[in-house]
PDB file of N, CA and C in Angstrom:
ATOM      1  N   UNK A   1       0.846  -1.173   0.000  1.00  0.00           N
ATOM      2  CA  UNK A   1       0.000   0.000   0.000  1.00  0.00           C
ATOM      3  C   UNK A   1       0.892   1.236   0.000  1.00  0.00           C
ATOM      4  N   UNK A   2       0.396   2.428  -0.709  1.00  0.00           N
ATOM      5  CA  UNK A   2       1.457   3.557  -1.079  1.00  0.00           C
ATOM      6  C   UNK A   2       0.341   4.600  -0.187  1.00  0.00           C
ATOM      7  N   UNK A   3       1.166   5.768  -0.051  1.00  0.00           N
ATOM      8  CA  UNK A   3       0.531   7.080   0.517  1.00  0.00           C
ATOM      9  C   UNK A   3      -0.619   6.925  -0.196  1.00  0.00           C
ATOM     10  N   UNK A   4      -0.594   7.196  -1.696  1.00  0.00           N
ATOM     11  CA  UNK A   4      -2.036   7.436  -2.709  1.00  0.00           C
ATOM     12  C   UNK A   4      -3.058   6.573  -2.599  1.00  0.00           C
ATOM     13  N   UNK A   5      -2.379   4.833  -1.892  1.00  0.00           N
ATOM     14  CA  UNK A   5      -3.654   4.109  -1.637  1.00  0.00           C
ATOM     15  C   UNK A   5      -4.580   4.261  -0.033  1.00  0.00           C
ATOM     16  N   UNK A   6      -3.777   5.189   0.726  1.00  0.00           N
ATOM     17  CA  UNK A   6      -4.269   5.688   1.791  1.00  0.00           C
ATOM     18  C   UNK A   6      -5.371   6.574   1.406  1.00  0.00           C
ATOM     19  N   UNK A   7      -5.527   7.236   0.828  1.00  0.00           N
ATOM     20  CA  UNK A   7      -6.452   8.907   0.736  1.00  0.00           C
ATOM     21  C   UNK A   7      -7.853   8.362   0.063  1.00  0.00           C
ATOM     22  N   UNK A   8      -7.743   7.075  -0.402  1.00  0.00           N
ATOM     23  CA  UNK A   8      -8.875   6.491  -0.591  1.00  0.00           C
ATOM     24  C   UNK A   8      -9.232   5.342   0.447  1.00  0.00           C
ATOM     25  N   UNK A   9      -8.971   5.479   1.857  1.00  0.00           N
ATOM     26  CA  UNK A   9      -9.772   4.307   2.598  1.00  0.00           C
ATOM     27  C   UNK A   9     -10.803   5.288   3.208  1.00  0.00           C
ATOM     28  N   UNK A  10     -11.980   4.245   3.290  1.00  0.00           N
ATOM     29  CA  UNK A  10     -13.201   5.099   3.932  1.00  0.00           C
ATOM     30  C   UNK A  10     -12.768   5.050   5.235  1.00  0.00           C
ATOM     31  N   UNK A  11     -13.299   5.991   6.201  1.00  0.00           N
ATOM     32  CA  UNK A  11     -13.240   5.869   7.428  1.00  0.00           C
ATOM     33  C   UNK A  11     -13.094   4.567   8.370  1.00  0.00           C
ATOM     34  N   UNK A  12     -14.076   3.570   7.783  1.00  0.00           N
ATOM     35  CA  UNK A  12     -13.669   2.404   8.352  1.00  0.00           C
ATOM     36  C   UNK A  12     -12.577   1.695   8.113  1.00  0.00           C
ATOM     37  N   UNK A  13     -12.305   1.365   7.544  1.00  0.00           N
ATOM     38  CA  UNK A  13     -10.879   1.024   6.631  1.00  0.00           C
ATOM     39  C   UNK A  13      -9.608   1.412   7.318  1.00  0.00           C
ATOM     40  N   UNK A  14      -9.612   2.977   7.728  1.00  0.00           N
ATOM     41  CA  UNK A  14      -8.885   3.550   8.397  1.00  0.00           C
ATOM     42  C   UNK A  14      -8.802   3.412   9.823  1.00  0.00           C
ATOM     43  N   UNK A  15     -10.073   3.206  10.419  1.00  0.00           N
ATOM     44  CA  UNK A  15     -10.051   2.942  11.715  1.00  0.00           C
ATOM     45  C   UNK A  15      -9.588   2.140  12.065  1.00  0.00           C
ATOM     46  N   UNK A  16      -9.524   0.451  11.136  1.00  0.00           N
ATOM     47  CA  UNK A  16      -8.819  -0.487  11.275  1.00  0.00           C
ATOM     48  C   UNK A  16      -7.583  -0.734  10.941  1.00  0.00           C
ATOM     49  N   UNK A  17      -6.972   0.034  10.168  1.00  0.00           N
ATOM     50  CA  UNK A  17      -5.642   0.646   9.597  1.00  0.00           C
ATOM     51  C   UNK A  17      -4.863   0.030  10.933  1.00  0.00           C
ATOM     52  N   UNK A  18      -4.088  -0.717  11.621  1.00  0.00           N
ATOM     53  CA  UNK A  18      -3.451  -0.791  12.936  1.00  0.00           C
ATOM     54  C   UNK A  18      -4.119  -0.905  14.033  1.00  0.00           C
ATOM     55  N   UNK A  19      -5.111  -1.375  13.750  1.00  0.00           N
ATOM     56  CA  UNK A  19      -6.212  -1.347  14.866  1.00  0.00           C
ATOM     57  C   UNK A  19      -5.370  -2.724  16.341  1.00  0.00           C
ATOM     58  N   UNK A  20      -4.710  -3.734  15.793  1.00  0.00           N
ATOM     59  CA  UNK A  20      -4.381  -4.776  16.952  1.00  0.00           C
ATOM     60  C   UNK A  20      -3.264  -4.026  17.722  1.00  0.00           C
ATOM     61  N   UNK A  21      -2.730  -3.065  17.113  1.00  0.00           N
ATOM     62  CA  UNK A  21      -1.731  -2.517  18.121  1.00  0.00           C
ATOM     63  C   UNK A  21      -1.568  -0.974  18.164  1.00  0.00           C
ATOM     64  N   UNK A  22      -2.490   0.197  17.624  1.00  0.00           N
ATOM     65  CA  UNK A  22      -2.541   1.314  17.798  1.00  0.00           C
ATOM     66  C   UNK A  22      -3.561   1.638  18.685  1.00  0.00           C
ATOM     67  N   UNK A  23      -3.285   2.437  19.658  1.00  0.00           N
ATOM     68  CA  UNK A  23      -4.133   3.277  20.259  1.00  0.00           C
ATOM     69  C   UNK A  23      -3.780   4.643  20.539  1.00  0.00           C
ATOM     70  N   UNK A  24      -5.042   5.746  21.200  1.00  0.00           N
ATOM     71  CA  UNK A  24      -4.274   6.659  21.148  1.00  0.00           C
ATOM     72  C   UNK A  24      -4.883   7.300  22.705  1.00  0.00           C
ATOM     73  N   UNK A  25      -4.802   8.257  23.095  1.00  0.00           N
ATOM     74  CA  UNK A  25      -4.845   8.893  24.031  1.00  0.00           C
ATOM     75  C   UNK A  25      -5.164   9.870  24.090  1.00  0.00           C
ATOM     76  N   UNK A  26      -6.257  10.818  24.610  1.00  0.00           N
ATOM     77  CA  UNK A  26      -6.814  12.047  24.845  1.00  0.00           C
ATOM     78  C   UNK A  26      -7.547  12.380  26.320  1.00  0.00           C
ATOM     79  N   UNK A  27      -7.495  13.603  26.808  1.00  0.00           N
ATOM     80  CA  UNK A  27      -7.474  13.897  27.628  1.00  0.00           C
ATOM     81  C   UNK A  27      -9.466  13.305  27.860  1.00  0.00           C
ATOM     82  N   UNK A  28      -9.480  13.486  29.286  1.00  0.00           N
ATOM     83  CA  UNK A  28     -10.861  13.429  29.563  1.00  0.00           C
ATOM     84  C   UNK A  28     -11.727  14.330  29.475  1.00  0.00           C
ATOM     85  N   UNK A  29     -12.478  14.652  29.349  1.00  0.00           N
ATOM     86  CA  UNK A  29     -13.318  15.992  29.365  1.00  0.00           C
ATOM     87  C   UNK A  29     -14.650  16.039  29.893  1.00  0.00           C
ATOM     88  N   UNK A  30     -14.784  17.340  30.284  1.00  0.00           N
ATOM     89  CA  UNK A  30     -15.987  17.125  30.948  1.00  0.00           C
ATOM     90  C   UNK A  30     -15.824  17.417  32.665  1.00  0.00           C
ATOM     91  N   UNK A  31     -14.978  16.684  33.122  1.00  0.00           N
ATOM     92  CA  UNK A  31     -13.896  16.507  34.588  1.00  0.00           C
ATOM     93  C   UNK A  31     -13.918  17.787  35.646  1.00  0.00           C
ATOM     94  N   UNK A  32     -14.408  17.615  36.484  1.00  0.00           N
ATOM     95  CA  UNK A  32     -14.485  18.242  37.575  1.00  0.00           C
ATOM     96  C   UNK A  32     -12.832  17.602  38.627  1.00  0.00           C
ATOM     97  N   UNK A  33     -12.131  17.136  38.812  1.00  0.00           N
ATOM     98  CA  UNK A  33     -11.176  16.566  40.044  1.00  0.00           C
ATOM     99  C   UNK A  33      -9.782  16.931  39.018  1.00  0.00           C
ATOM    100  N   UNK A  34      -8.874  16.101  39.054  1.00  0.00           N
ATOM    101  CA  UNK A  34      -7.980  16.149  38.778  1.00  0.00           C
ATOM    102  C   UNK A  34      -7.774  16.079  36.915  1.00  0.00           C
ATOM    103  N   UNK A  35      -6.946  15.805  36.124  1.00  0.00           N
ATOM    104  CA  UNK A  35      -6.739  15.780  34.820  1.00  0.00           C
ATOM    105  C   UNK A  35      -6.841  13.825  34.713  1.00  0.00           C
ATOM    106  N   UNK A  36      -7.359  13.145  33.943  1.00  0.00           N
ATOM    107  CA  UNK A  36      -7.651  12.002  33.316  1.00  0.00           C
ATOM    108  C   UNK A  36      -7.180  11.777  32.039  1.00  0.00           C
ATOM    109  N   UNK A  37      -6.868  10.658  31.940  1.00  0.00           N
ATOM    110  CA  UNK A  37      -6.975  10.159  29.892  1.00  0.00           C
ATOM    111  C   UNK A  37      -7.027   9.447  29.531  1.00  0.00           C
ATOM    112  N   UNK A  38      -7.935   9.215  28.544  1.00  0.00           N
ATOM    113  CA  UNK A  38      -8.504   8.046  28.556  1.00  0.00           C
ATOM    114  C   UNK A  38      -7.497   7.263  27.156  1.00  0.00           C
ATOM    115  N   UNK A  39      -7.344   5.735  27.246  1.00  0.00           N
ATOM    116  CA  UNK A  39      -6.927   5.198  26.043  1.00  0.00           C
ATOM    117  C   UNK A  39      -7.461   4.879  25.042  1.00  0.00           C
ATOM    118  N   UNK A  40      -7.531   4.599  23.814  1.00  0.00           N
ATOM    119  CA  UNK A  40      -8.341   4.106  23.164  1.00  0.00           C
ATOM    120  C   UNK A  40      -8.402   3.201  22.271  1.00  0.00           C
ATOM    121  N   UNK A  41      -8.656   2.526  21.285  1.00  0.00           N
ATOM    122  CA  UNK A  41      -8.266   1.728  20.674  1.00  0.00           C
ATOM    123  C   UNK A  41      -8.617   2.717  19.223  1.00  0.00           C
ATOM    124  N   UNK A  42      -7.961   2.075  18.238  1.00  0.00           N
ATOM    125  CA  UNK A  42      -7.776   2.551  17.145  1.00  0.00           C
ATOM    126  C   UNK A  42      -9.295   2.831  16.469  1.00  0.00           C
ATOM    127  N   UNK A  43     -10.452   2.059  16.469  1.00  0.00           N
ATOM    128  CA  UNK A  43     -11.668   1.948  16.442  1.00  0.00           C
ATOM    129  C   UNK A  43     -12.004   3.165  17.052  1.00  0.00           C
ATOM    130  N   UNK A  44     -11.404   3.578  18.237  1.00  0.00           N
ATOM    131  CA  UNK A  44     -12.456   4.087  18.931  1.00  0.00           C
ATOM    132  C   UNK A  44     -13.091   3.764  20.467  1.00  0.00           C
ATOM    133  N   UNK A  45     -12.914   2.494  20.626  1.00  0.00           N
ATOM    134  CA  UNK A  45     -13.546   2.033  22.057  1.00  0.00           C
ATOM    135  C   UNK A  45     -13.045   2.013  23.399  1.00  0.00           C
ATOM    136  N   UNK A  46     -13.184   2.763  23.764  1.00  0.00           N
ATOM    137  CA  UNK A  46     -12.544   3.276  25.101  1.00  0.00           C
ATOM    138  C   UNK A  46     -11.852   1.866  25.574  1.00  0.00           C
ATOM    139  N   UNK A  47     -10.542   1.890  26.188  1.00  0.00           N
ATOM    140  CA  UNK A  47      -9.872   0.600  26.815  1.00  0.00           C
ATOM    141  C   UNK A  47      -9.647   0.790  28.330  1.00  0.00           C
ATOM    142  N   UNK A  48      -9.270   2.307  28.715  1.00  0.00           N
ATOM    143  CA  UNK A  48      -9.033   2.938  30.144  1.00  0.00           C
ATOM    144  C   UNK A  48      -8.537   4.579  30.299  1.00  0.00           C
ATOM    145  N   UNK A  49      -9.113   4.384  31.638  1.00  0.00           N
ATOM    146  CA  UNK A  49      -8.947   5.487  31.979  1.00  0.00           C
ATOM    147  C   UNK A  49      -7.772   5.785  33.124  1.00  0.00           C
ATOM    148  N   UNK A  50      -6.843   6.812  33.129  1.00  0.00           N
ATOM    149  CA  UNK A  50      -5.475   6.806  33.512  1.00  0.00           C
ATOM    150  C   UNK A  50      -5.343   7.762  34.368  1.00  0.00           C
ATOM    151  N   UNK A  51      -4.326   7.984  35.055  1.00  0.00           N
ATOM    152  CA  UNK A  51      -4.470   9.433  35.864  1.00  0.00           C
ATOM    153  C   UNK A  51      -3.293  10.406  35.567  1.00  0.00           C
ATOM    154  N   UNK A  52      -2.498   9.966  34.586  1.00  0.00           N
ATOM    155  CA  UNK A  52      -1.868  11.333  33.463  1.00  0.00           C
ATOM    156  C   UNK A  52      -1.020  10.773  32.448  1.00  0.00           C
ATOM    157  N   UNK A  53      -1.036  11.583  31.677  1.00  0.00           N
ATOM    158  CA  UNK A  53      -0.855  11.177  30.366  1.00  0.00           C
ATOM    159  C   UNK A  53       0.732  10.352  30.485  1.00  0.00           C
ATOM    160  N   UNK A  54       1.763  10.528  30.738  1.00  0.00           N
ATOM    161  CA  UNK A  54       2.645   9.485  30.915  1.00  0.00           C
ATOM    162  C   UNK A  54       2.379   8.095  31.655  1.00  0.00           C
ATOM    163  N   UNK A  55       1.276   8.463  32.247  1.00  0.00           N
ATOM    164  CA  UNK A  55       1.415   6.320  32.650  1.00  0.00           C
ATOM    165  C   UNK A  55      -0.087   5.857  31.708  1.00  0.00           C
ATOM    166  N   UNK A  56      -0.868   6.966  31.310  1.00  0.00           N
ATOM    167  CA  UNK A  56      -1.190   6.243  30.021  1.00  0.00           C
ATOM    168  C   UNK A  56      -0.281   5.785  28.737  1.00  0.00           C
ATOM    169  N   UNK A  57       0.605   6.250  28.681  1.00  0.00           N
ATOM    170  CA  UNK A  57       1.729   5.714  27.495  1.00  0.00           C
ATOM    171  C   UNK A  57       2.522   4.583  27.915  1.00  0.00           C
ATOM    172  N   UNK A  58       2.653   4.743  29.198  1.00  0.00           N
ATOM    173  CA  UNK A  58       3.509   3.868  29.686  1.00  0.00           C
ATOM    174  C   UNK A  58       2.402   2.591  30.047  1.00  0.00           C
ATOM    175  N   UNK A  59       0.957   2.553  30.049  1.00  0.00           N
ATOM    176  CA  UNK A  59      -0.057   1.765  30.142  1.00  0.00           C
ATOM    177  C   UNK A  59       0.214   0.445  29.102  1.00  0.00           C
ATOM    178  N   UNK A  60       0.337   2.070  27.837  1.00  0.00           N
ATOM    179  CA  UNK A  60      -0.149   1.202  26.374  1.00  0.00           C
ATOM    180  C   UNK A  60       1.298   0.343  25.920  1.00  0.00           C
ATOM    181  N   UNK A  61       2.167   1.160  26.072  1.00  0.00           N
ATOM    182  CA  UNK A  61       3.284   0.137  25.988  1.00  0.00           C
ATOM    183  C   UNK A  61       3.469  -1.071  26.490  1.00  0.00           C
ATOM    184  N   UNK A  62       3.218  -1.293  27.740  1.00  0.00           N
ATOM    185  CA  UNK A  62       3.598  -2.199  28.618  1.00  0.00           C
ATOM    186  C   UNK A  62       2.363  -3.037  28.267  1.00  0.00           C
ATOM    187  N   UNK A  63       1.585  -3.057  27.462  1.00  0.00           N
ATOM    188  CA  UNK A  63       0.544  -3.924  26.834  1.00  0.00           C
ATOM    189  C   UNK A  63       1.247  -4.099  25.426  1.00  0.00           C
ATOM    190  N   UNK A  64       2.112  -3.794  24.864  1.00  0.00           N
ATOM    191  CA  UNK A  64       2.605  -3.769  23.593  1.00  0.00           C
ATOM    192  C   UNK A  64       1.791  -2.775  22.392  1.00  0.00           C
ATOM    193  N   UNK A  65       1.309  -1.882  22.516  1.00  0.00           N
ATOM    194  CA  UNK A  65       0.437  -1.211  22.015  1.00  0.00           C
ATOM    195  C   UNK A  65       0.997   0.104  21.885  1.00  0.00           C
ATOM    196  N   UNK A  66       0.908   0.653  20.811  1.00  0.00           N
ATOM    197  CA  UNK A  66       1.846   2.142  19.935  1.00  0.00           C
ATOM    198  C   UNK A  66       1.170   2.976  20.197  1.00  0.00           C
ATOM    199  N   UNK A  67       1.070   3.928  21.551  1.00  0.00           N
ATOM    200  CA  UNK A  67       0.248   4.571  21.648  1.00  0.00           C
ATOM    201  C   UNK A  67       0.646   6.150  20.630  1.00  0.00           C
ATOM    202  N   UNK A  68      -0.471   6.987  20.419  1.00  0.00           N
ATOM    203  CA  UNK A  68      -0.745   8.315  19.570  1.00  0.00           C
ATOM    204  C   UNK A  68      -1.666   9.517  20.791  1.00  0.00           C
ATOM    205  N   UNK A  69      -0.356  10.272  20.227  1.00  0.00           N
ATOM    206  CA  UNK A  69      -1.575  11.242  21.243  1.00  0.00           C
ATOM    207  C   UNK A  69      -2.382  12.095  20.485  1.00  0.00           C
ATOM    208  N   UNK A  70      -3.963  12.686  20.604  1.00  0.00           N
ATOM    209  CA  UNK A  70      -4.314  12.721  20.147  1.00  0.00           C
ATOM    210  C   UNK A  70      -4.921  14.392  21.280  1.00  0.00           C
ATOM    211  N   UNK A  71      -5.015  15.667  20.263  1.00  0.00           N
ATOM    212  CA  UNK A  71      -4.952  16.995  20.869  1.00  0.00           C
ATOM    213  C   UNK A  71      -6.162  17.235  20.789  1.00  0.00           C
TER     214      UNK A  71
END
């Protein structure tokens, strides 16, 4: 697969793009207490929730999983 065969996957396609070992990470929102973040899987489906963004990375690693942060 080349860059050019990327710009044509539908969204789904893409979501699954690395889906057994990408996830990514974004903050929680919404949050009244301290700062949260949640992991996610490449899909989309929440996996956990962390209590700051370095031991969520250090979560996803230590599961073997490439985490992405996501702003």
């Amino acid at each position: 697969m080349n860059n050019n065969d990327l710009r044509h996957l539908s969204p789904e396609a893409l979501a699954q793009l690395g889906a057994p070992y990408l996830v990514y990470i974004r903050p929680l929102h919404g949050q009244t207490g301290p700062a949260q973040y949640v992991i996610h899987a490449a899909n989309g489906t929440p996996l956990s929730i962390i209590g700051s963004h370095q031991e969520a990375i250090a979560a996803a690693r230590q599961n073997n999983l490439q985490p992405m942060t996501v702003h």
